[in-house]
N, C-alpha and C. Protein backbone atom coordinates (compact mmCIF):
# COMPACT_ATOMS: atom_id res chain seq x y z
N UNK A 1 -0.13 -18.11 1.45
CA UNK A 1 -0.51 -16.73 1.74
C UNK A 1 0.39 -15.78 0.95
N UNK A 2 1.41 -15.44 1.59
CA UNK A 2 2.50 -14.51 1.02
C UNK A 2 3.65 -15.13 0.38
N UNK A 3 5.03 -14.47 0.33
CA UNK A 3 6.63 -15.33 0.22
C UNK A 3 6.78 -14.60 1.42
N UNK A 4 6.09 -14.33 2.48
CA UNK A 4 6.60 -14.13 3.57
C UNK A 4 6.14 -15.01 4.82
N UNK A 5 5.39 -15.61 4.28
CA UNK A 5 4.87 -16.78 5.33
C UNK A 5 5.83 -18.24 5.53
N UNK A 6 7.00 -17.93 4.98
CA UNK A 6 7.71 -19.35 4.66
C UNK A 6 9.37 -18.55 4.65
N UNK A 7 9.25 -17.25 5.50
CA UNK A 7 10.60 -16.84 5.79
C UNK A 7 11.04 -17.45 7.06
N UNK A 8 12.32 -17.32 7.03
CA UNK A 8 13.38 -18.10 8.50
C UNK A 8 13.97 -17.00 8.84
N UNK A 9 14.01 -16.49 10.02
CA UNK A 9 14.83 -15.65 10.48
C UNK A 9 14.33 -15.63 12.22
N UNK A 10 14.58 -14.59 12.59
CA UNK A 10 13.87 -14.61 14.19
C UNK A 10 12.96 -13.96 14.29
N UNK A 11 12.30 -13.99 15.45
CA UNK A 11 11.07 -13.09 15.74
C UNK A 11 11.21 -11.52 16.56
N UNK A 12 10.96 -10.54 15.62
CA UNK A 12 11.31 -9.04 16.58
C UNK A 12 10.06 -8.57 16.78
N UNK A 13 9.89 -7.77 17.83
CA UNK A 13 8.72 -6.79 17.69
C UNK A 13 9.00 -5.75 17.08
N UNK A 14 8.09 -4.95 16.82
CA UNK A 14 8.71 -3.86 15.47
C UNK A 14 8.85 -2.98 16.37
N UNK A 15 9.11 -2.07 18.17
CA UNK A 15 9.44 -2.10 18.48
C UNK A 15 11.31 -2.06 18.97
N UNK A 16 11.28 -3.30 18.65
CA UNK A 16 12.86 -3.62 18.80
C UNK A 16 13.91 -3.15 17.63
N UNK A 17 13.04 -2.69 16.29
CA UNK A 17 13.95 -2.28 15.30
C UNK A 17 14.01 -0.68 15.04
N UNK A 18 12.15 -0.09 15.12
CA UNK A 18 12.11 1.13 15.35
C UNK A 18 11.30 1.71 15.96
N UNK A 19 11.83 3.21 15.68
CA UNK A 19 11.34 4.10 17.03
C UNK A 19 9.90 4.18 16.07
N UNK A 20 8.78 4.24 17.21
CA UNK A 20 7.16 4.51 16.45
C UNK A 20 6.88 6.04 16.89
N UNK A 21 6.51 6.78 16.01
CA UNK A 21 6.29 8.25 16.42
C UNK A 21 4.80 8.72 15.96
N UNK A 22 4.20 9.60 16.88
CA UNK A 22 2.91 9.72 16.47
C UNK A 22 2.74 10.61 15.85
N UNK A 23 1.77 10.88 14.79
CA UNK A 23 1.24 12.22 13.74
C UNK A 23 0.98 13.11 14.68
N UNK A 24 1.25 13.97 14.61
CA UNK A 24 0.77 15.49 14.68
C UNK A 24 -0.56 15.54 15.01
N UNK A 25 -1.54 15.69 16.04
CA UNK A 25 -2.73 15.94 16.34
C UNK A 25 -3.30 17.43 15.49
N UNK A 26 -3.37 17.32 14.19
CA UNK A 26 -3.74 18.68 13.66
C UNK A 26 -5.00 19.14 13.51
N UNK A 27 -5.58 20.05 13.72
CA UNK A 27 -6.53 20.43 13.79
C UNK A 27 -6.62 21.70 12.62
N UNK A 28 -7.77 21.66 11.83
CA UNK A 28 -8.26 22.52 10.77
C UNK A 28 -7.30 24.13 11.27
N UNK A 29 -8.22 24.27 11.88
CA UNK A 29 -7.31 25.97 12.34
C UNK A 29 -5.81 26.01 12.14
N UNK A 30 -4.91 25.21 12.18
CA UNK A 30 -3.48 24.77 12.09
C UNK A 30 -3.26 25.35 10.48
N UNK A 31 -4.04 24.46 9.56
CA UNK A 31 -3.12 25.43 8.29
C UNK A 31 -3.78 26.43 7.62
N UNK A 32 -2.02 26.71 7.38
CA UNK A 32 -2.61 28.07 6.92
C UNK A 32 -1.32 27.70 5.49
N UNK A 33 -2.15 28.74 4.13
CA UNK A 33 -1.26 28.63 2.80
C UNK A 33 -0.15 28.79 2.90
N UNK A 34 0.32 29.91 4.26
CA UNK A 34 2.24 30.25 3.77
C UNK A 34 2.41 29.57 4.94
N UNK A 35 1.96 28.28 5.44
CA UNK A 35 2.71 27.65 6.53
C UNK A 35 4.09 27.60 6.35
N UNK A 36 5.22 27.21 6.86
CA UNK A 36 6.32 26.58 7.30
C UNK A 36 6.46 25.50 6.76
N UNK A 37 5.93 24.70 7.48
CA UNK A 37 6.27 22.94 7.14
C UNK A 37 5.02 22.56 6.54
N UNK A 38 5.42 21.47 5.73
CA UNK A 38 4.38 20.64 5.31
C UNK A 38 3.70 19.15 5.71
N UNK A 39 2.44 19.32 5.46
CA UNK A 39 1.86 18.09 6.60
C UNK A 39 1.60 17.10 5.56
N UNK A 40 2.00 16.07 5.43
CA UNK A 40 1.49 14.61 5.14
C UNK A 40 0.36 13.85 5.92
N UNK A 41 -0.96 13.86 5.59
CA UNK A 41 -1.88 13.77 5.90
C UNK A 41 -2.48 12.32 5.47
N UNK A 42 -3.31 11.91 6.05
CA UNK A 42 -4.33 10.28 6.01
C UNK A 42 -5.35 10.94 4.56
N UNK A 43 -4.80 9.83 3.57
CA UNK A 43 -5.01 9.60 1.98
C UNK A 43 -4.42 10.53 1.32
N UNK A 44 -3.14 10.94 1.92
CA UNK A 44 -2.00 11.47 0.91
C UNK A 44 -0.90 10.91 -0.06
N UNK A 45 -0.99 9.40 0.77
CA UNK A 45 -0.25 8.78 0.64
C UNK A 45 -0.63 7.67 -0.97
N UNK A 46 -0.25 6.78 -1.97
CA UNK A 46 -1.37 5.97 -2.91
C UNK A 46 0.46 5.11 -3.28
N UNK A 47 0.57 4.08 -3.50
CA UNK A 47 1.76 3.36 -4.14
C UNK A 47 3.23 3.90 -3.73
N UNK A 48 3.17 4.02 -2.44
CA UNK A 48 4.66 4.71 -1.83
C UNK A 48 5.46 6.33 -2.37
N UNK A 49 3.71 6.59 -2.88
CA UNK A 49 4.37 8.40 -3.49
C UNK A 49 3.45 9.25 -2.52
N UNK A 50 3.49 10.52 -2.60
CA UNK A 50 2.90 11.30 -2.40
C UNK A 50 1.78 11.98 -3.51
N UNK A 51 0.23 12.05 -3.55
CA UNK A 51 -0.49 12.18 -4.56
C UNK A 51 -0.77 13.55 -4.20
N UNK A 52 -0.52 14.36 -5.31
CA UNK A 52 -1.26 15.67 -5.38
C UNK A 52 -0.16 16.75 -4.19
N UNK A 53 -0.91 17.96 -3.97
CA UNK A 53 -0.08 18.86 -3.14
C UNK A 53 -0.47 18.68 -1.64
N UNK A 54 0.84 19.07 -0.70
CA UNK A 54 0.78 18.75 0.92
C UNK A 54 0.07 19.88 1.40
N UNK A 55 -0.98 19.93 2.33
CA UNK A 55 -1.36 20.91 3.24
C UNK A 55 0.12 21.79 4.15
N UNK A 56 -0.40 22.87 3.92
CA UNK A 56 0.97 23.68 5.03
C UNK A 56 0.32 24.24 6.30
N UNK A 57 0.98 24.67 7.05
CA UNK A 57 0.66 25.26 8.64
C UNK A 57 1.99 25.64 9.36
N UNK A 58 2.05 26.33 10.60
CA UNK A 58 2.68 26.80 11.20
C UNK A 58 1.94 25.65 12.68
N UNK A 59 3.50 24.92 13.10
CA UNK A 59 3.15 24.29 14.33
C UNK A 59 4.10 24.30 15.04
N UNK A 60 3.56 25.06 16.05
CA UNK A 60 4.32 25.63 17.10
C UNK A 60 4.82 24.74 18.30
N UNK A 61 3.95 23.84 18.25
CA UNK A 61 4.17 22.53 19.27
C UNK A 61 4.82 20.97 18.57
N UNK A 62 5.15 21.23 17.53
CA UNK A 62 5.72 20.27 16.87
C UNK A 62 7.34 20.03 17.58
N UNK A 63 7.05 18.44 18.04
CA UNK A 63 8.20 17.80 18.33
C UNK A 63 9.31 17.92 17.51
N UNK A 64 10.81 17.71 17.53
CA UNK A 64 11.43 17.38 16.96
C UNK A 64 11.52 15.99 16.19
N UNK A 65 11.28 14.99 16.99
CA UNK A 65 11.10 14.06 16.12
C UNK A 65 9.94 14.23 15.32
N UNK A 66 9.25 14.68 15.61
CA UNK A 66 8.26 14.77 14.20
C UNK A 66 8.50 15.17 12.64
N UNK A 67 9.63 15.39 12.97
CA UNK A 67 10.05 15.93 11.19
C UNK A 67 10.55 15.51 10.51
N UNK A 68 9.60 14.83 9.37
CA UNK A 68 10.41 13.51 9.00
C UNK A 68 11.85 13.77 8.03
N UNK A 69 12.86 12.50 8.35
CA UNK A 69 13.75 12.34 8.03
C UNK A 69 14.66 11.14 7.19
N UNK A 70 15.80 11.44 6.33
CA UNK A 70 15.87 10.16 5.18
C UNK A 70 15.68 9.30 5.58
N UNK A 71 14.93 8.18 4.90
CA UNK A 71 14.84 7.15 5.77
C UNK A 71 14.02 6.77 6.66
N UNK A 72 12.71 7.29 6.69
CA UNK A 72 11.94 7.15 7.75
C UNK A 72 10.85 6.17 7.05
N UNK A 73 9.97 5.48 7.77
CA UNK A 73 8.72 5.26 6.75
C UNK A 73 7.75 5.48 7.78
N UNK A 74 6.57 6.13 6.80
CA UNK A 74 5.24 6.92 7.20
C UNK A 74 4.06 5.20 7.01
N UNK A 75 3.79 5.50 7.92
CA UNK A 75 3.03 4.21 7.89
C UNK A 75 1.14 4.54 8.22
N UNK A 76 0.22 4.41 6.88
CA UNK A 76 -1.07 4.81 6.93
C UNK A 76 -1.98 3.25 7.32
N UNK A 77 -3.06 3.40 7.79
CA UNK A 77 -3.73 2.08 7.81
C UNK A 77 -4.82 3.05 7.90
N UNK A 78 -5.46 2.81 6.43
CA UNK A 78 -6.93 3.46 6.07
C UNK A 78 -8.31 2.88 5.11
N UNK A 79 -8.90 2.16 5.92
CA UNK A 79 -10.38 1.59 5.07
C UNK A 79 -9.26 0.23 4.88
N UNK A 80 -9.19 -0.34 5.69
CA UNK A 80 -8.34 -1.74 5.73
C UNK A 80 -7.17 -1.81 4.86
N UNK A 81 -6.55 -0.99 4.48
CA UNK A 81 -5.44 -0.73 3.58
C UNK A 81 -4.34 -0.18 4.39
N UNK A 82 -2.53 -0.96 4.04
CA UNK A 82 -1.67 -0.58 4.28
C UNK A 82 -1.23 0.59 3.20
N UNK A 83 -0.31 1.66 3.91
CA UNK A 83 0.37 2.24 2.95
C UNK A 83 1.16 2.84 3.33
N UNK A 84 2.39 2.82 2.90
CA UNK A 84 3.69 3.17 3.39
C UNK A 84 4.19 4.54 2.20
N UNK A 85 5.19 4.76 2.80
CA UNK A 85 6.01 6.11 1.98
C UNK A 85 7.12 5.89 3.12
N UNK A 86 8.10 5.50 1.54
CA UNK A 86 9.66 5.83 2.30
C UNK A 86 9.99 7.04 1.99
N UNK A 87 10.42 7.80 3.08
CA UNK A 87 11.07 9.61 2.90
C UNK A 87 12.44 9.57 2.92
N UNK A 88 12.62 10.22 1.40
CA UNK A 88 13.54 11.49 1.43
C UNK A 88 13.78 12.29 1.53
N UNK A 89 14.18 13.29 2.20
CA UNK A 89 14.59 14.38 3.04
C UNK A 89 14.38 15.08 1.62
N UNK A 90 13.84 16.68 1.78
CA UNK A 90 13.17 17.36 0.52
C UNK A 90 14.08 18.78 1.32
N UNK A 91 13.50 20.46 0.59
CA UNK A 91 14.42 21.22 1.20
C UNK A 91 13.60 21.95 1.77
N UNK A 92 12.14 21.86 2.66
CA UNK A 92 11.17 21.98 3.62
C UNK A 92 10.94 21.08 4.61
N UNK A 93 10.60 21.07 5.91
CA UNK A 93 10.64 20.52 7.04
C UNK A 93 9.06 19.86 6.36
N UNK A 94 9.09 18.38 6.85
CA UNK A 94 7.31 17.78 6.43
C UNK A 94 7.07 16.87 8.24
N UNK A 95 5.84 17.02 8.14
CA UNK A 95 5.47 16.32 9.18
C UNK A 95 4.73 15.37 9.05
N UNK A 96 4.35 14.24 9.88
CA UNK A 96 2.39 13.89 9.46
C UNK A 96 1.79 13.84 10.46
N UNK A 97 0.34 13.80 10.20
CA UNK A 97 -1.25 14.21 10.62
C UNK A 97 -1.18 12.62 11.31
N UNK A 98 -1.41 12.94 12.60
CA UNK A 98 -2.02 11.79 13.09
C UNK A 98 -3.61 11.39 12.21
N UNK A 99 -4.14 10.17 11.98
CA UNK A 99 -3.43 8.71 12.63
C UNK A 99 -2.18 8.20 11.91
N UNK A 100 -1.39 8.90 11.23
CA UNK A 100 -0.45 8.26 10.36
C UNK A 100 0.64 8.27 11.45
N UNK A 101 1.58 7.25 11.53
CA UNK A 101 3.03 7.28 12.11
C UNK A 101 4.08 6.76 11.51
N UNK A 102 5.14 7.41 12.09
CA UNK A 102 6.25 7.78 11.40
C UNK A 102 7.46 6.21 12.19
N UNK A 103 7.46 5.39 11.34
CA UNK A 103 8.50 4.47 11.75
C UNK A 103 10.07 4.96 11.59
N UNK A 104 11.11 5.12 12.59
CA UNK A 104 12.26 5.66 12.49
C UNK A 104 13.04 4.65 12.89
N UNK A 105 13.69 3.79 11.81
CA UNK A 105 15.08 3.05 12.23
C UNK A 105 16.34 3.35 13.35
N UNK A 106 16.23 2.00 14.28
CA UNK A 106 16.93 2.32 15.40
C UNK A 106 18.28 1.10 15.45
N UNK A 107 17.75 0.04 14.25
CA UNK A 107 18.72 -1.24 13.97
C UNK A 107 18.90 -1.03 12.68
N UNK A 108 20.06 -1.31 12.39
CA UNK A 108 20.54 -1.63 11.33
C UNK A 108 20.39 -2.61 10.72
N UNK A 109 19.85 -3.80 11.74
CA UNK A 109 20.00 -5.27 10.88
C UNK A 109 17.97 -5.07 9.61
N UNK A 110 17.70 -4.22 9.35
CA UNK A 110 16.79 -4.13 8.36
C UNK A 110 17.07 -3.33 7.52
N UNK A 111 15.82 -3.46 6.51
CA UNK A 111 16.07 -2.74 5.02
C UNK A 111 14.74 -2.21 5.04
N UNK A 112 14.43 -0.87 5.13
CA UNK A 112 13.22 -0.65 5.18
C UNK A 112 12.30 -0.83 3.66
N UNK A 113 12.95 -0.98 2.66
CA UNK A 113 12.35 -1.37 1.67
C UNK A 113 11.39 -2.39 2.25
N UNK A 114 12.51 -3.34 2.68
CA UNK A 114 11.77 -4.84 2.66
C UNK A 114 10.68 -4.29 3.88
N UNK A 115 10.64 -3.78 5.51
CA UNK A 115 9.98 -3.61 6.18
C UNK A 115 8.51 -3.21 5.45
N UNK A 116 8.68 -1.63 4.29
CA UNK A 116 7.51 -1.31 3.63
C UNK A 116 6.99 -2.51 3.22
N UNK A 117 7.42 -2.89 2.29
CA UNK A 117 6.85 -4.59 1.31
C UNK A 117 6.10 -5.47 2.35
N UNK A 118 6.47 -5.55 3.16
CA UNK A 118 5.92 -6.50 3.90
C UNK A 118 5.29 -6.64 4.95
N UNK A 119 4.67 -4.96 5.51
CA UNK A 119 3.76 -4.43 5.72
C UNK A 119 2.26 -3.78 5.15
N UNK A 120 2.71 -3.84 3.94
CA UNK A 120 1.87 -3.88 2.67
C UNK A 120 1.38 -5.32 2.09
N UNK A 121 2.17 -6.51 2.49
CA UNK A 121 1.46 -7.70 2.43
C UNK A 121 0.62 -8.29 2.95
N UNK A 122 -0.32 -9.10 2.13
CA UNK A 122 -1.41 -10.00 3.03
C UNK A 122 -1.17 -10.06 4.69
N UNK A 123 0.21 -10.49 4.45
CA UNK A 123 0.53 -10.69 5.98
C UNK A 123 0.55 -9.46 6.88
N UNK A 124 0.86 -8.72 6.47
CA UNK A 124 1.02 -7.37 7.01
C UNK A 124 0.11 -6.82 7.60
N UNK A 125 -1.07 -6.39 6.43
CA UNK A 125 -1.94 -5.96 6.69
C UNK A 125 -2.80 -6.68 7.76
N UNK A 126 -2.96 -7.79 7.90
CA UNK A 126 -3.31 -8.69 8.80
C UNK A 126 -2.72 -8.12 10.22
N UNK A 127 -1.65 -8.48 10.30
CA UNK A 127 -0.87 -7.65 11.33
C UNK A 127 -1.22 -6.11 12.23
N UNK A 128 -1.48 -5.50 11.03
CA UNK A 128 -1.61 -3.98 11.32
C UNK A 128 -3.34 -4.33 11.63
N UNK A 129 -4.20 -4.64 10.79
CA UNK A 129 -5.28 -5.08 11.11
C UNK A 129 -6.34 -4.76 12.74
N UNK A 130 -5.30 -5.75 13.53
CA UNK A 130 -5.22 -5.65 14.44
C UNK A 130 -4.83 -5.21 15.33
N UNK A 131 -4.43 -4.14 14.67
CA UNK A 131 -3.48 -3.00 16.49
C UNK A 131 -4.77 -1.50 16.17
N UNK A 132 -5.54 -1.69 15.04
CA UNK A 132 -6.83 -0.35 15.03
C UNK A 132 -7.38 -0.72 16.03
N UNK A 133 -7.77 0.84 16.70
CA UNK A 133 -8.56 0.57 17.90
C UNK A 133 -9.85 -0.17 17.32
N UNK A 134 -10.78 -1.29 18.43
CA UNK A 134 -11.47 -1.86 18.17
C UNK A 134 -12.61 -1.06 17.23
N UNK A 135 -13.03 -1.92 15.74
CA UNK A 135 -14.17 -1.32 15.39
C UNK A 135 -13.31 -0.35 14.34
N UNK A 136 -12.68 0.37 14.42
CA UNK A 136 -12.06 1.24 13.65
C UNK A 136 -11.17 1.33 12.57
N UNK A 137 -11.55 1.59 11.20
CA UNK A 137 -10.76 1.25 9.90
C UNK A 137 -9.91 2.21 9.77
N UNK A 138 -9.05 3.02 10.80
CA UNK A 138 -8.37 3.73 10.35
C UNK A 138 -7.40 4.22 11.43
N UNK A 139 -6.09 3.95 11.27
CA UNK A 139 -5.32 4.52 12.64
C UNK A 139 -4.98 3.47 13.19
N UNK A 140 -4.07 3.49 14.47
CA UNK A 140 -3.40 2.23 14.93
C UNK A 140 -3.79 2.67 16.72
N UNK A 141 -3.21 1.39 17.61
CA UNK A 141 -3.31 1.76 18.82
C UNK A 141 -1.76 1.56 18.97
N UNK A 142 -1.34 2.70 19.70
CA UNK A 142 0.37 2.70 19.72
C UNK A 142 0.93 1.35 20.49
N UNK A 143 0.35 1.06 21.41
CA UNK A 143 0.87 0.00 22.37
C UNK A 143 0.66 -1.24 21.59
N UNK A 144 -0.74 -1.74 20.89
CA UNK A 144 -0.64 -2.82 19.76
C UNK A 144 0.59 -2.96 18.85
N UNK A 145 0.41 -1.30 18.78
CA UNK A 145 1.76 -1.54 17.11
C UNK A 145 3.50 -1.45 17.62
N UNK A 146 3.90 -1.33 18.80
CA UNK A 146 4.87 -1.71 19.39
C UNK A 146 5.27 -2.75 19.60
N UNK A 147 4.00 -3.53 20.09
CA UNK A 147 3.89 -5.51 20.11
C UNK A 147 3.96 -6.02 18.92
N UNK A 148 3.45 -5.45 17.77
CA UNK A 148 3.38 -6.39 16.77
C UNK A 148 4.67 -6.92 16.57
N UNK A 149 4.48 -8.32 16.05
CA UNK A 149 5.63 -9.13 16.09
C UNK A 149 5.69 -9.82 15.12
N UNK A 150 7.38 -10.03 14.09
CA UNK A 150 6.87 -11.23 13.05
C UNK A 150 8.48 -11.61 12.46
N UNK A 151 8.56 -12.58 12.00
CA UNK A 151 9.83 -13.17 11.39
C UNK A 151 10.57 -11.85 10.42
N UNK A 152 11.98 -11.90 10.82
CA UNK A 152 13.03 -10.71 10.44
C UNK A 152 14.03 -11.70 9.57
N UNK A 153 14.04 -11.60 8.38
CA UNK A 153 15.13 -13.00 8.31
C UNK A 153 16.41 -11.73 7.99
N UNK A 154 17.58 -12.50 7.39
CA UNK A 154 18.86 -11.85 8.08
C UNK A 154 18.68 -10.73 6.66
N UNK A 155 19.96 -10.06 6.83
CA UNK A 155 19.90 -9.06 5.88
C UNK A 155 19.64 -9.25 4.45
N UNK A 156 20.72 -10.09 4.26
CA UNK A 156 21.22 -10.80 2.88
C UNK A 156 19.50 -11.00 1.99
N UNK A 157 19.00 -11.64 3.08
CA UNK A 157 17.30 -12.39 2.59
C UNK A 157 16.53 -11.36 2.14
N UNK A 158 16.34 -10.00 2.96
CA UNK A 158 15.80 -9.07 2.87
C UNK A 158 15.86 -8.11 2.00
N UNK A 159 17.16 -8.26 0.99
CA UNK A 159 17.50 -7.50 -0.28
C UNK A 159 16.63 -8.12 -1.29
């Protein structure tokens, strides 16, 4: 299948490494051109960049954790496709558009490089696959994607 189907390490739920945060329920009326913050939105995302320019808005109900931070990864599952974006902190507050969520490291023992990579793999996608609500090519069910579970091998492996 993958070089991840033949890793040794233990089994975590993703869960146990990070915090899962949900997109922003945004609704059309929300932006506006001289918004505030900028929204990272479902098919913004293409090869771990950002394509083209971010929608802006003023959101008044925006969590704090919602704003993403170094180090975070934005995690899309759209038309059976993984796609990740690791963030670097820019000099505007960015958010994202639900169904996208925002994975926030809570262990140290990972490398989110490797986490992206291998959420983006055969295996991965497989994985993620299955936490869309039934029937649905796009978006996750939060309680699935808390469970998901899969071999962590140690750090060293993961570079």
């Amino acid at each position: 299948m993958t070089k991840f189907s033949n890793m040794k390490g233990r089994r975590v739920k993703l869960a146990e490494i990070v915090d899962i945060i949900q997109g922003y329920p945004l609704a059309i009326e929300d932006k506006t051109e001289d918004g505030t913050i900028c929204i990272i939105q479902s098919g913004d995302i293409e090869n771990g960049c950002i394509k083209g320019y971010l929608s802006t808005a003023d959101l008044p109900k925006l969590q704090e954790n919602q704003i993403l931070k170094t180090g975070d990864l934005v995690l899309e599952y759209r038309l059976g496709c993984v796609n990740t974006l690791l963030f670097v902190a820019g000099h505007i507050p960015i958010t994202v558009a639900a169904p996208l969520v925002i994975l926030r490291l809570h262990n140290l023992a990972i490398n989110m490089h490797y986490l992206a990579t291998y959420l983006e793999s055969q295996e991965g996608i497989a994985l993620i696959s299955a936490t869309a609500p039934d029937g649905e090519l796009e978006g996750f069910s939060q309680d699935k994607l808390m469970k998901l579970s899969f071999i962590l091998p140690n750090i060293e492996k993961q570079r």
